[in-house]
C-alpha atoms as a PDB file:
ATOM      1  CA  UNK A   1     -52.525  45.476   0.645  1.00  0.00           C
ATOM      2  CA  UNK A   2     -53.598  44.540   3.910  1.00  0.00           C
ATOM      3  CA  UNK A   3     -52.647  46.350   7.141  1.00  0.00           C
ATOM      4  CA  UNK A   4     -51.137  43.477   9.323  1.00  0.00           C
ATOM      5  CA  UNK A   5     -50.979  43.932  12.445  1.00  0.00           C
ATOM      6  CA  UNK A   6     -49.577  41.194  13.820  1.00  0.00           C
ATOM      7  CA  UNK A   7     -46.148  42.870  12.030  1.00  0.00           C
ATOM      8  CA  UNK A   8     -46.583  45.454  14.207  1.00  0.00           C
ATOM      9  CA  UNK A   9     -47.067  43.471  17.737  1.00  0.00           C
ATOM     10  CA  UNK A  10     -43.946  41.648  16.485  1.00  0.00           C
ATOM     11  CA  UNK A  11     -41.674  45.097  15.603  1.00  0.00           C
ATOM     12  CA  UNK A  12     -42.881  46.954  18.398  1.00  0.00           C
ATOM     13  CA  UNK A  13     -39.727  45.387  20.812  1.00  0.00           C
ATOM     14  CA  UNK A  14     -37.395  46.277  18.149  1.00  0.00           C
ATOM     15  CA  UNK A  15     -38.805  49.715  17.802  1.00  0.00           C
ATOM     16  CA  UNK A  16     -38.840  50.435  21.324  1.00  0.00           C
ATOM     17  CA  UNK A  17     -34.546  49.520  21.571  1.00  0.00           C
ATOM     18  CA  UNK A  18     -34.812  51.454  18.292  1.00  0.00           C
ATOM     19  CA  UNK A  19     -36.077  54.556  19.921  1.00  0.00           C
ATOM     20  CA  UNK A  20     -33.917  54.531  22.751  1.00  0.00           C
ATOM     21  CA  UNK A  21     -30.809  54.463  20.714  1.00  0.00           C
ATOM     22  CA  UNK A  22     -32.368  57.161  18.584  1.00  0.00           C
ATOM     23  CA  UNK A  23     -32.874  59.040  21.733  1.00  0.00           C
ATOM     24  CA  UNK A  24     -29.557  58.520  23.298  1.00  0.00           C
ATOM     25  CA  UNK A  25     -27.522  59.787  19.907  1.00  0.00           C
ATOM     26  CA  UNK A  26     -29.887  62.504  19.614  1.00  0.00           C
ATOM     27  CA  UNK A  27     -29.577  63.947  23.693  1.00  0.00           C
ATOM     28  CA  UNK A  28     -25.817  63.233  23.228  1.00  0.00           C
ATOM     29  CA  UNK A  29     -25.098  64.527  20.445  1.00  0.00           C
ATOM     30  CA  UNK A  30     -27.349  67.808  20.961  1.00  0.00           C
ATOM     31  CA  UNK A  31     -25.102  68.321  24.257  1.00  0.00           C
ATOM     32  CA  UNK A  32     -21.743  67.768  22.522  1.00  0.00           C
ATOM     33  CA  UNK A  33     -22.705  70.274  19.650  1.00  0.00           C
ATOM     34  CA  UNK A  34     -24.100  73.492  21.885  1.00  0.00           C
ATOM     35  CA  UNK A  35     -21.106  73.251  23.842  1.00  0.00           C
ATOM     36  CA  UNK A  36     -18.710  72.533  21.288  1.00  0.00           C
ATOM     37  CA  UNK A  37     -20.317  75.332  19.641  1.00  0.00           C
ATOM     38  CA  UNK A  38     -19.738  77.615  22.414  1.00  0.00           C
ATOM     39  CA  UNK A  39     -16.539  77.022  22.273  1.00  0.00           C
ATOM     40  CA  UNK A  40     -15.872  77.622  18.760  1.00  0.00           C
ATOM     41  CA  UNK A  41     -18.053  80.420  19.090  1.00  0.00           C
ATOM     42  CA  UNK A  42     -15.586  82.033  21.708  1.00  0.00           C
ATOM     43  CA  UNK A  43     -12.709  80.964  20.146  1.00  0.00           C
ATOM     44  CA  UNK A  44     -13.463  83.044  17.002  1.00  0.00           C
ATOM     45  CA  UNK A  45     -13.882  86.137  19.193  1.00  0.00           C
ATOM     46  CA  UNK A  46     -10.322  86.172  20.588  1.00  0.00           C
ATOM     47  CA  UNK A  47      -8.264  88.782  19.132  1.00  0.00           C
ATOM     48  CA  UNK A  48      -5.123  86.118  17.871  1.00  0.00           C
ATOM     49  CA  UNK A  49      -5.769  84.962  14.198  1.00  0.00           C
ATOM     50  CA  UNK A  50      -3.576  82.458  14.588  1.00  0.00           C
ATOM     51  CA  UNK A  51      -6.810  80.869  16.844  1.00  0.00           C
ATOM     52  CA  UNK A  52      -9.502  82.454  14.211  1.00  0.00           C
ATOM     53  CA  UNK A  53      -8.109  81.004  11.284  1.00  0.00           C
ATOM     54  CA  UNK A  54      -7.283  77.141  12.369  1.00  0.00           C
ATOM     55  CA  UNK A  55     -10.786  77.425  13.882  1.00  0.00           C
ATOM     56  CA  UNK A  56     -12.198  79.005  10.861  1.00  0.00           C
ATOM     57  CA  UNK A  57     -11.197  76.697   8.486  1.00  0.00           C
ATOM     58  CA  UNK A  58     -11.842  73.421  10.717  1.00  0.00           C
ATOM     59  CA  UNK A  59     -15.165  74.761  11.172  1.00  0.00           C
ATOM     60  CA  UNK A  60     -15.506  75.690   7.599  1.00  0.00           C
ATOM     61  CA  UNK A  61     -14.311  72.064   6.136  1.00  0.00           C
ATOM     62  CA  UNK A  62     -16.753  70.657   8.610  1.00  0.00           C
ATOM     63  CA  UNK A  63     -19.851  72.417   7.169  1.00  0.00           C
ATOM     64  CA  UNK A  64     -19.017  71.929   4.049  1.00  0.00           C
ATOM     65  CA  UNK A  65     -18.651  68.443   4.284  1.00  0.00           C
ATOM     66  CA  UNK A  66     -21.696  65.850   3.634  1.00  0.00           C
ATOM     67  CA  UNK A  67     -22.367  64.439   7.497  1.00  0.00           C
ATOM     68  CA  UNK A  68     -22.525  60.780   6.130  1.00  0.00           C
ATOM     69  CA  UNK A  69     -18.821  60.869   5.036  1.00  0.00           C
ATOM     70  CA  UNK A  70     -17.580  62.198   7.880  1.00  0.00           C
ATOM     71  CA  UNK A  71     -19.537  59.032   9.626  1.00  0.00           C
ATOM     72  CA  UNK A  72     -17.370  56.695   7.020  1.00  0.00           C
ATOM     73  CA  UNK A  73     -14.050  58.797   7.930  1.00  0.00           C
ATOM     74  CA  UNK A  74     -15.018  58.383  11.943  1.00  0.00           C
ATOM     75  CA  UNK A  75     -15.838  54.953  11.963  1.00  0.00           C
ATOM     76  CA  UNK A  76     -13.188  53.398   9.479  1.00  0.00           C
ATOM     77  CA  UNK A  77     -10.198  55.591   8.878  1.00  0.00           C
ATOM     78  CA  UNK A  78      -9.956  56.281  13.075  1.00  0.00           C
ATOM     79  CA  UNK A  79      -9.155  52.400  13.544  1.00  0.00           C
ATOM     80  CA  UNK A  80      -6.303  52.551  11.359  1.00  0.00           C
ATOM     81  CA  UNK A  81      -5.084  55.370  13.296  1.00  0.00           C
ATOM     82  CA  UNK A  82      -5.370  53.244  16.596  1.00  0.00           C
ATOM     83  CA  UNK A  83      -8.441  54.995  18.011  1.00  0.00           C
ATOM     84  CA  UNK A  84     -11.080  52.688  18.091  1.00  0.00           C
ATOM     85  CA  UNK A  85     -14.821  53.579  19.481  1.00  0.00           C
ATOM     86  CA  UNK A  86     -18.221  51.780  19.213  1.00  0.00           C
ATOM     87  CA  UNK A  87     -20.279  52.895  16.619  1.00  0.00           C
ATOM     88  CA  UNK A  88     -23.019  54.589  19.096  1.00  0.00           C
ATOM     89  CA  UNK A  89     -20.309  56.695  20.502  1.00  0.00           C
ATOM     90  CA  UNK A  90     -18.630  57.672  16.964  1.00  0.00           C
ATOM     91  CA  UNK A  91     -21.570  58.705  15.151  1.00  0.00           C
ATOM     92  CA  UNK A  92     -22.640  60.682  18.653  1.00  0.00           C
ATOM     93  CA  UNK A  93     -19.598  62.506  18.577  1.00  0.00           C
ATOM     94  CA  UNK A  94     -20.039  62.573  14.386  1.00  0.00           C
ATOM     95  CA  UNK A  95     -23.187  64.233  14.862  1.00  0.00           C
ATOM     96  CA  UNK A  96     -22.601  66.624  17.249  1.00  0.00           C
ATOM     97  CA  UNK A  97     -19.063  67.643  15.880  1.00  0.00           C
ATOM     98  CA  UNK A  98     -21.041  68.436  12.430  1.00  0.00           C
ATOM     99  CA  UNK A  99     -23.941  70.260  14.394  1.00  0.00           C
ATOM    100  CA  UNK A 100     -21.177  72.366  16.521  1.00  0.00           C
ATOM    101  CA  UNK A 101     -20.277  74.213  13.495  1.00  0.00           C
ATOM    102  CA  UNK A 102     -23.928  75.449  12.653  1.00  0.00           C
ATOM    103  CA  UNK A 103     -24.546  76.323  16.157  1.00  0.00           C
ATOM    104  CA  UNK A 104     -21.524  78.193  16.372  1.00  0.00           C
ATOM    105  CA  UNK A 105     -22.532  80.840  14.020  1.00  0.00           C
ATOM    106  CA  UNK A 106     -25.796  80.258  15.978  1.00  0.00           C
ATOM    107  CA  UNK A 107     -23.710  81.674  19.502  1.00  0.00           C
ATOM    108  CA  UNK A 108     -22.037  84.147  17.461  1.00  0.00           C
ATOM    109  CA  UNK A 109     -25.761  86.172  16.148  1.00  0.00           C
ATOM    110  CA  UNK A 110     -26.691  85.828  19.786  1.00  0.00           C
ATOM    111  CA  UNK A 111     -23.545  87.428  20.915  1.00  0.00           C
ATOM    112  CA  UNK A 112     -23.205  89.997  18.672  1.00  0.00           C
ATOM    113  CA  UNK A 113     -27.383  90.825  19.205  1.00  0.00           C
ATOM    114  CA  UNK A 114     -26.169  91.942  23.131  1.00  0.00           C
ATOM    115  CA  UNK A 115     -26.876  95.264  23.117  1.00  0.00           C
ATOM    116  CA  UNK A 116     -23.335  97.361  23.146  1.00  0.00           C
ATOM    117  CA  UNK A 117     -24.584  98.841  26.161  1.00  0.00           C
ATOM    118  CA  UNK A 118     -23.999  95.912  28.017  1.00  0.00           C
ATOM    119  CA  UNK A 119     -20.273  95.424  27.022  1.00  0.00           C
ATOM    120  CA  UNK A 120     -19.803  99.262  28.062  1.00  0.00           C
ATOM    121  CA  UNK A 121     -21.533  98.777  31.527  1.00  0.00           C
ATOM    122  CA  UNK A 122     -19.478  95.729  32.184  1.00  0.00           C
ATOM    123  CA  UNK A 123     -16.372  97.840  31.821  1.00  0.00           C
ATOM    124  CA  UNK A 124     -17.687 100.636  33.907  1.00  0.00           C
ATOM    125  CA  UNK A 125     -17.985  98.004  36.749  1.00  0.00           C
ATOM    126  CA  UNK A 126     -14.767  97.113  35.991  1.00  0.00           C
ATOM    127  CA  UNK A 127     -16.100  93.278  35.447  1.00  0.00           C
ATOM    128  CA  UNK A 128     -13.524  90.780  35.098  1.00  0.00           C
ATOM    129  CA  UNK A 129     -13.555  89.526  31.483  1.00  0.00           C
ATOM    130  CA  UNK A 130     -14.431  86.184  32.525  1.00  0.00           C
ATOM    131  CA  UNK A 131     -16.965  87.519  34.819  1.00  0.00           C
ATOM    132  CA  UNK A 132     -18.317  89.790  31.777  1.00  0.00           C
ATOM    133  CA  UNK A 133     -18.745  86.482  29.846  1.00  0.00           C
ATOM    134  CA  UNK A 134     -20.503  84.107  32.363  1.00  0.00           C
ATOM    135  CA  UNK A 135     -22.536  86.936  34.107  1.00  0.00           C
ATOM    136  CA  UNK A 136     -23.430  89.310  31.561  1.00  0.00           C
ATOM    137  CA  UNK A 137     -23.590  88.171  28.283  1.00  0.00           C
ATOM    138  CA  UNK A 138     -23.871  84.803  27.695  1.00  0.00           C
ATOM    139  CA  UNK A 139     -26.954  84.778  29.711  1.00  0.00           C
ATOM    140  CA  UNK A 140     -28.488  87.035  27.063  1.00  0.00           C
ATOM    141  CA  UNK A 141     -27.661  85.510  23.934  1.00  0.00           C
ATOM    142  CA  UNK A 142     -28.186  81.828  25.310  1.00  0.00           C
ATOM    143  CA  UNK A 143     -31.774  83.435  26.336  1.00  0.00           C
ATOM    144  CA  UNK A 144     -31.953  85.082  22.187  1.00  0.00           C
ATOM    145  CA  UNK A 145     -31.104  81.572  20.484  1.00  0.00           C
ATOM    146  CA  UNK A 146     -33.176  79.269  21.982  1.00  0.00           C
ATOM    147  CA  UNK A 147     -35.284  78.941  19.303  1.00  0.00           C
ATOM    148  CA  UNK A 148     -32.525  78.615  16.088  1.00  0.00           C
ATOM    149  CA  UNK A 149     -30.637  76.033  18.125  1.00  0.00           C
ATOM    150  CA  UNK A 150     -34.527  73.654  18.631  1.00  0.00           C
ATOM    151  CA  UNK A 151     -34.478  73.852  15.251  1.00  0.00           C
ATOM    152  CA  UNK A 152     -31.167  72.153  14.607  1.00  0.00           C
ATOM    153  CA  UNK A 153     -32.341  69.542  17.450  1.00  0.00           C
ATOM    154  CA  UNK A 154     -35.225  68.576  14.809  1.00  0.00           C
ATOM    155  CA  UNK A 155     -32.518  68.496  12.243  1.00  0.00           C
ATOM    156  CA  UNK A 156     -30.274  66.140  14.327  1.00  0.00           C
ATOM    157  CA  UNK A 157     -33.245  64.056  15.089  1.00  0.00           C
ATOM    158  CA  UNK A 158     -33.686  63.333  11.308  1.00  0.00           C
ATOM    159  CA  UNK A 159     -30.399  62.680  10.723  1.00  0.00           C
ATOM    160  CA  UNK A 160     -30.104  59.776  13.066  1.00  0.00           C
ATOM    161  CA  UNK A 161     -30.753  57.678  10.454  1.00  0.00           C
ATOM    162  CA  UNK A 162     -27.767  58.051   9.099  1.00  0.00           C
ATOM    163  CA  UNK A 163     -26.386  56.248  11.650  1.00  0.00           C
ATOM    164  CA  UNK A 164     -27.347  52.791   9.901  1.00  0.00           C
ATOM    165  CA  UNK A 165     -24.948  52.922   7.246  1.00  0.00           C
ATOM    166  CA  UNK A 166     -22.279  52.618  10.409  1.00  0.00           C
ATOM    167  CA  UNK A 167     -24.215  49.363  12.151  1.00  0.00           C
ATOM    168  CA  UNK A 168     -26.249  51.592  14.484  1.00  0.00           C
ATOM    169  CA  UNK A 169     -29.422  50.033  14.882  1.00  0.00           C
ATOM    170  CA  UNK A 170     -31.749  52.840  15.518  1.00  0.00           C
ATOM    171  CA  UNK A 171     -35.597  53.227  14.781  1.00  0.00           C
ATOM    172  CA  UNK A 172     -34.846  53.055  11.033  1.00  0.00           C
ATOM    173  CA  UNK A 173     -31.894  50.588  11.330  1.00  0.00           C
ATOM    174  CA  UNK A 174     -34.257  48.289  13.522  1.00  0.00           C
ATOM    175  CA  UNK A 175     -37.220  48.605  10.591  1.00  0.00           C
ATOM    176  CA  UNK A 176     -34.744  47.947   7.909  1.00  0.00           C
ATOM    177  CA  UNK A 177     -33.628  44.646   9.719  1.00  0.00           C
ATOM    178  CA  UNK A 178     -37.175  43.665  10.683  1.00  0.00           C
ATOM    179  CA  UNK A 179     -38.030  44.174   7.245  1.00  0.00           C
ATOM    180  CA  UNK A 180     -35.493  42.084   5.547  1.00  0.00           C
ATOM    181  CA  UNK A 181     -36.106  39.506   8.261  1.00  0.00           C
ATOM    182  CA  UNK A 182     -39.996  39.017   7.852  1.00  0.00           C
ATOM    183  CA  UNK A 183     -40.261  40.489   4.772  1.00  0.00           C
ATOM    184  CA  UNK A 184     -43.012  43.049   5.810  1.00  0.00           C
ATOM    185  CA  UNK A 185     -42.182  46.770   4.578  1.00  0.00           C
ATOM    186  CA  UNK A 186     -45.009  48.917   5.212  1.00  0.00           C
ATOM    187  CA  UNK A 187     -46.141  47.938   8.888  1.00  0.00           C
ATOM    188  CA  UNK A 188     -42.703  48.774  10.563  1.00  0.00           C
ATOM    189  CA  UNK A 189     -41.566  51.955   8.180  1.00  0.00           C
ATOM    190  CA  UNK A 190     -44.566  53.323   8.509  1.00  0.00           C
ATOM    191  CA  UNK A 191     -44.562  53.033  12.602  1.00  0.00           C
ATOM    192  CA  UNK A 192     -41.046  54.716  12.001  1.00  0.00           C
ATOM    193  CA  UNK A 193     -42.777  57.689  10.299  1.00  0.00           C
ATOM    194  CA  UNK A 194     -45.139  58.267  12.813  1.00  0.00           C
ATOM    195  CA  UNK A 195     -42.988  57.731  15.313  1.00  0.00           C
ATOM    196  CA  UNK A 196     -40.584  60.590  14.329  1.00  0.00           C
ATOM    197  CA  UNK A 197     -43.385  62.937  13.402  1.00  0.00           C
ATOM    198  CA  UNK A 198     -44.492  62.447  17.228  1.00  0.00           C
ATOM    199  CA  UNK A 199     -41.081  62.722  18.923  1.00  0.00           C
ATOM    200  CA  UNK A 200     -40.028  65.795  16.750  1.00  0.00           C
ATOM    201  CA  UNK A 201     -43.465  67.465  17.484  1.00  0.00           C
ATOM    202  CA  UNK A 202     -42.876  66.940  21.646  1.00  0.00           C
ATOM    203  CA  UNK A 203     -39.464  68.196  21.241  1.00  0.00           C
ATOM    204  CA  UNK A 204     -40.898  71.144  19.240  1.00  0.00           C
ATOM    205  CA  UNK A 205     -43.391  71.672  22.327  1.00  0.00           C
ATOM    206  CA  UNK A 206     -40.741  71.251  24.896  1.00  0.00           C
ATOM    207  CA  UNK A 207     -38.470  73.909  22.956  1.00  0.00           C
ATOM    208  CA  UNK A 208     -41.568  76.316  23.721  1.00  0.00           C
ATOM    209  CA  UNK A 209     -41.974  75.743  26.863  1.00  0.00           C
ATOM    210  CA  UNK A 210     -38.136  76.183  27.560  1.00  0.00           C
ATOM    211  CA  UNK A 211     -38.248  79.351  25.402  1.00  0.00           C
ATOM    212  CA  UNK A 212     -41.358  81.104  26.771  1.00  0.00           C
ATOM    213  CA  UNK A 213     -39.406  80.191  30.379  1.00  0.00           C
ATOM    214  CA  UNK A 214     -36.595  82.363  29.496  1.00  0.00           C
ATOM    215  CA  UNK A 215     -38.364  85.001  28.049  1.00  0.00           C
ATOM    216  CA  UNK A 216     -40.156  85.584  31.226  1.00  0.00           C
END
């Protein structure tokens, strides 16, 4: 088969709005799922189980739960229910509700790797327990999981496609329609390949350069 690449001059427009949609649900929903992490994180600390367990088992049924049905649940039960979002913002907050649970136990290795030390020294000061938090340790294990939570922004970043089956037209949604438009498969999927490999290898290099910053 011949390489055409006329295809591609025509896709390229559509792959550019492709990539910034991949790029918005992907800096979105990275944001929403380290804090929301945090926060779960935290909440399973607190010494009430009547907090652990709700947020155990929420947590739990989210994990355990394939990512694409909780896009279906998001975008079509929530209507019915009289909450009503685009679909850019539901699979955002899809994705990074999903993600919050695995960067939650994330948090919770970097928290528990503080050094005990720490926690005791923060009493002798006679810290504040908010200030022990914020000042203390926090900035340690934020500075110790750097690298596990790049790795789940590589695994958000192929996900994103999943956000077709809910009328998101990212990179792959965009290909897909081009495809079925012009019927010409190979030029546009295969600019879609490359273009992940290249924007999952600079967000690899940026993760270095952000870790090798805190490690100083």
């Amino acid at each position: 088969m011949k390489w055409d690449w006329g295809a591609v001059r025509d896709f390229m427009p559509h792959f550019w709005d492709g990539l910034l949609v991949t790029l918005q649900a992907l800096a979105l929903g990275s944001l929403i799922s380290f804090a929301l992490g945090l926060v779960w994180a935290l909440l399973m600390r607190t010494p009430s189980r009547w907090v652990r367990w709700p947020v155990g088992a929420v947590t739990e049924f989210v994990r355990d739960t394939p990512l694409l049905v909780q896009l279906f649940f998001l975008f079509y039960v929530l209507p019915e229910w009289g909450l009503t979002f685009s679909a850019l913002t539901t699979g955002v907050f899809a994705i990074g509700l999903h993600y919050s649970t695995y960067t939650m136990q994330v948090y919770r290795a970097g928290i528990e790797a503080v050094p005990a030390g720490q926690w005791e020294a923060a009493t002798a000061l006679n810290l504040p327990r908010r200030r022990t938090w914020t000042a203390v340790i926090l900035p340690q294990a934020i500075r110790r999981v750097v690298p596990a939570l790049g790795n789940y922004v590589i695994s958000m970043l192929k996900d994103t496609p999943l956000l077709m089956a809910i009328t998101v037209l990212e990179m792959l949604g965009q290909a897909r329609l081009f495809s079925q438009q012009h019927f010409q498969f190979t030029e546009p999927l295969t600019v879609i390949g490359v273009a992940f490999v290249l924007v999952s290898y600079l967000a690899s290099l940026l993760l270095r350069a952000l870790e090798r910053r805190l490690v100083r």
